[in-house]
C-alpha atoms as a PDB file:
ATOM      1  CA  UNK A   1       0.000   0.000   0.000  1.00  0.00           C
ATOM      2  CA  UNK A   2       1.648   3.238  -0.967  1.00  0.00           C
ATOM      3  CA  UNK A   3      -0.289   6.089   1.095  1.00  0.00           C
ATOM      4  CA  UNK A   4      -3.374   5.525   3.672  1.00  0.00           C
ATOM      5  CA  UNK A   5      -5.384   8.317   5.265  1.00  0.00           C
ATOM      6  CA  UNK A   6      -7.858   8.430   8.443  1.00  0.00           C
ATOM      7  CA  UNK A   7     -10.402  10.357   8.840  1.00  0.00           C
ATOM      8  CA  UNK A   8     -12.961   9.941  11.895  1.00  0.00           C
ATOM      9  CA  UNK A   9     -16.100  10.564   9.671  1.00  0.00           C
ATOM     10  CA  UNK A  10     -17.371  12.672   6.770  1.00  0.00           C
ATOM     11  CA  UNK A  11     -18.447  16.167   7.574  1.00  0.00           C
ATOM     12  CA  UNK A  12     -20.121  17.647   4.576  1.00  0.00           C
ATOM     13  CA  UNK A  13     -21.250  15.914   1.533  1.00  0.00           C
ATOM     14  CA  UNK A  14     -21.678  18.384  -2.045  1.00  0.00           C
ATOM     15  CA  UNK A  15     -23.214  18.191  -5.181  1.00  0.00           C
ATOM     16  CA  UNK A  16     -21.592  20.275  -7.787  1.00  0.00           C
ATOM     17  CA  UNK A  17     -22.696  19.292 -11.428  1.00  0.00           C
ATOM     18  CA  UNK A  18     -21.374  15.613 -12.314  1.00  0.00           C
ATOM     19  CA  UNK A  19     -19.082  15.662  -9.275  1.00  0.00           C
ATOM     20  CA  UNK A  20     -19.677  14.385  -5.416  1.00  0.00           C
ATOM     21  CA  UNK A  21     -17.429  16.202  -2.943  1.00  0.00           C
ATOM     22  CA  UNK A  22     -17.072  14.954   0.160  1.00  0.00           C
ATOM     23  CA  UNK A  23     -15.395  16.758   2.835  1.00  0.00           C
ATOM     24  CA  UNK A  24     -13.467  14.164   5.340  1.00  0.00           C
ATOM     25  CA  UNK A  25     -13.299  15.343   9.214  1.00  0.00           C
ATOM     26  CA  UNK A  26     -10.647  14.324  12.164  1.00  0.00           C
ATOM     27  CA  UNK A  27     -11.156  15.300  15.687  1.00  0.00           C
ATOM     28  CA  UNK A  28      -8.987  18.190  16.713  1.00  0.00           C
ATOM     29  CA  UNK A  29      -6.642  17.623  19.961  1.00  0.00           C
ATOM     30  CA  UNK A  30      -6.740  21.540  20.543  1.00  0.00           C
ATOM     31  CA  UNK A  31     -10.260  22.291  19.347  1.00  0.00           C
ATOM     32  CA  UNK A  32     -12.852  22.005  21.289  1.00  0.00           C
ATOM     33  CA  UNK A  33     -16.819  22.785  20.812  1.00  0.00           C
ATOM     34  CA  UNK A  34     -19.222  24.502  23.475  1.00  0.00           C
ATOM     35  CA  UNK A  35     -19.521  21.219  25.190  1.00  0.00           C
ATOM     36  CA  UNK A  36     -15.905  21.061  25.846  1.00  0.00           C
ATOM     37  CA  UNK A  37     -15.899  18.132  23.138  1.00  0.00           C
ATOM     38  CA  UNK A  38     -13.112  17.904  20.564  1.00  0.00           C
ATOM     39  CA  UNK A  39     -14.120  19.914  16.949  1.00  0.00           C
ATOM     40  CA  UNK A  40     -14.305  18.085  13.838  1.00  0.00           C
ATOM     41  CA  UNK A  41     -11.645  19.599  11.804  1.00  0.00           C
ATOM     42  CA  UNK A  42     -11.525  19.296   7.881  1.00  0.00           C
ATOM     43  CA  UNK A  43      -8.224  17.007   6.637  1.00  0.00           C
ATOM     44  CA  UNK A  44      -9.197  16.276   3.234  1.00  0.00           C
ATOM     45  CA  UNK A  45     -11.788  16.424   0.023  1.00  0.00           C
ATOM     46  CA  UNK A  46     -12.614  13.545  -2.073  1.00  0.00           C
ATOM     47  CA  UNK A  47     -14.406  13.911  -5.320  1.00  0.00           C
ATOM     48  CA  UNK A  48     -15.279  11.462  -7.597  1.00  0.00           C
ATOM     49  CA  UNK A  49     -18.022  11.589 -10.284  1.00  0.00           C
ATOM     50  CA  UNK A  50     -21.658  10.705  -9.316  1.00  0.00           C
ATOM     51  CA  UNK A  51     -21.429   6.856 -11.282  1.00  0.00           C
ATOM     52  CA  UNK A  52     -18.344   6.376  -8.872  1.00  0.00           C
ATOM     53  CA  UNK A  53     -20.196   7.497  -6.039  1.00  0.00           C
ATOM     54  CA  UNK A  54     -23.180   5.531  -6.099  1.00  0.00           C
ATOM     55  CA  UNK A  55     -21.158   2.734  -6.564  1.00  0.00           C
ATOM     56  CA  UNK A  56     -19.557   3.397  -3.666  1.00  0.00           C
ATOM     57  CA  UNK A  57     -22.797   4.005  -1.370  1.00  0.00           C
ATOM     58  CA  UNK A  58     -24.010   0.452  -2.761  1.00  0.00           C
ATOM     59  CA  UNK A  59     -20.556  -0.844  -1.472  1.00  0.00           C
ATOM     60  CA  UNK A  60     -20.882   0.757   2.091  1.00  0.00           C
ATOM     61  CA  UNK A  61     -24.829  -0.418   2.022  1.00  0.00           C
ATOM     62  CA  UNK A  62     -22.997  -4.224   1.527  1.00  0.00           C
ATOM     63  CA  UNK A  63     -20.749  -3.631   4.775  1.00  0.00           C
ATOM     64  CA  UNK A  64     -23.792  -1.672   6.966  1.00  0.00           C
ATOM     65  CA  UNK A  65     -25.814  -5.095   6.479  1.00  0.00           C
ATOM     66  CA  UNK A  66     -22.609  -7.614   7.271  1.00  0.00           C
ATOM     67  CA  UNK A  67     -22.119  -5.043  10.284  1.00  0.00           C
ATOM     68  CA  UNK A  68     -25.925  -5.540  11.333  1.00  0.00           C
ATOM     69  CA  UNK A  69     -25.383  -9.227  10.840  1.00  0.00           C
ATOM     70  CA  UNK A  70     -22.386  -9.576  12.983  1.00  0.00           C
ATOM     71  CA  UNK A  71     -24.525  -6.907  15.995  1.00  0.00           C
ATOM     72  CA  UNK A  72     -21.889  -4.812  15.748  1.00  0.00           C
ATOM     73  CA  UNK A  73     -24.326  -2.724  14.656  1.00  0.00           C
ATOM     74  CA  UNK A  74     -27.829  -1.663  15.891  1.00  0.00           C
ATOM     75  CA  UNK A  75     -30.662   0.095  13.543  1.00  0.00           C
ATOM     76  CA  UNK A  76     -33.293   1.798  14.952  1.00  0.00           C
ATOM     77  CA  UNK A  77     -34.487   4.789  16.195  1.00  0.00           C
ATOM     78  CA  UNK A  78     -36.754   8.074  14.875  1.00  0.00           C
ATOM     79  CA  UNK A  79     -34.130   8.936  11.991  1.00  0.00           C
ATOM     80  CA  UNK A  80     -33.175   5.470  11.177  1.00  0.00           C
ATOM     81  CA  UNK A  81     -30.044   5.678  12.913  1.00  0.00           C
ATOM     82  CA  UNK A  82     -27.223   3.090  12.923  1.00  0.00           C
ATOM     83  CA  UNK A  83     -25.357   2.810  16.661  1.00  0.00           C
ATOM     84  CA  UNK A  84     -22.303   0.545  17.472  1.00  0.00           C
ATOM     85  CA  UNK A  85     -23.144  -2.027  19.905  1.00  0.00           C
ATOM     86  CA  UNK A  86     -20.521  -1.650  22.458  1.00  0.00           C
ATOM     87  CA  UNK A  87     -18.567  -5.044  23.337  1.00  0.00           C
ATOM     88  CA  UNK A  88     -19.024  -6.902  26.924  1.00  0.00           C
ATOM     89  CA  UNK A  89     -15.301  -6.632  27.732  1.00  0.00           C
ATOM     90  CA  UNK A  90     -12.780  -7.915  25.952  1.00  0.00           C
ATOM     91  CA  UNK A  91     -12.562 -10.669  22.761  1.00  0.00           C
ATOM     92  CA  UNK A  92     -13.482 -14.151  24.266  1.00  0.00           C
ATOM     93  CA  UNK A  93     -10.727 -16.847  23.478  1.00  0.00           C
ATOM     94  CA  UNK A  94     -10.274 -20.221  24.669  1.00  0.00           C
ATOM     95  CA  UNK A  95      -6.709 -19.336  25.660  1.00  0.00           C
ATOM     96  CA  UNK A  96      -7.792 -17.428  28.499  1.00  0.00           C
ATOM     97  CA  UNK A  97     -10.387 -18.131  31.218  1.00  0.00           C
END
């Protein structure tokens, strides 16, 4: 792999013409909100064209359901919201009781 990039989440998602542009967020260490929580800060802009893009949100449809599957996952809720289940402790192995 030659270059890799995090981002904690996508803040802003644009239509301009033919092209998607979608805005991809980090939390800041120094920036912080009213609520004393860490700002989402923008790191870097992806735009594709809108064929490449809606192949993309059928991709990430494909992973929500295997996530749901797995209950890693949770649907529900007024908006339709997905949650993360948080996990009971740590991974389970047979090495360790």
């Amino acid at each position: 792999m030659e270059d890799e990039r995090f981002a904690d989440s996508i803040g802003e998602i644009g239509l301009t013409g033919p092209l998607v542009r979608m805005d991809l967020v980090s939390l800041s260490v120094t920036e912080k909100d009213d609520k004393k929580q860490p700002k989402p800060v923008f790191r870097q802009r992806i735009i594709m064209p809108l064929e490449g893009f809606v192949r993309s949100f059928a991709l990430m449809a494909q992973v929500m359901q295997q996530l749901e599957k797995q209950g890693v996952i949770k649907r529900g809720g007024a908006q339709d919201e997905a949650k993360v289940v948080p996990e009971a402790g740590p991974p389970k192995s047979a090495n360790f009781k």
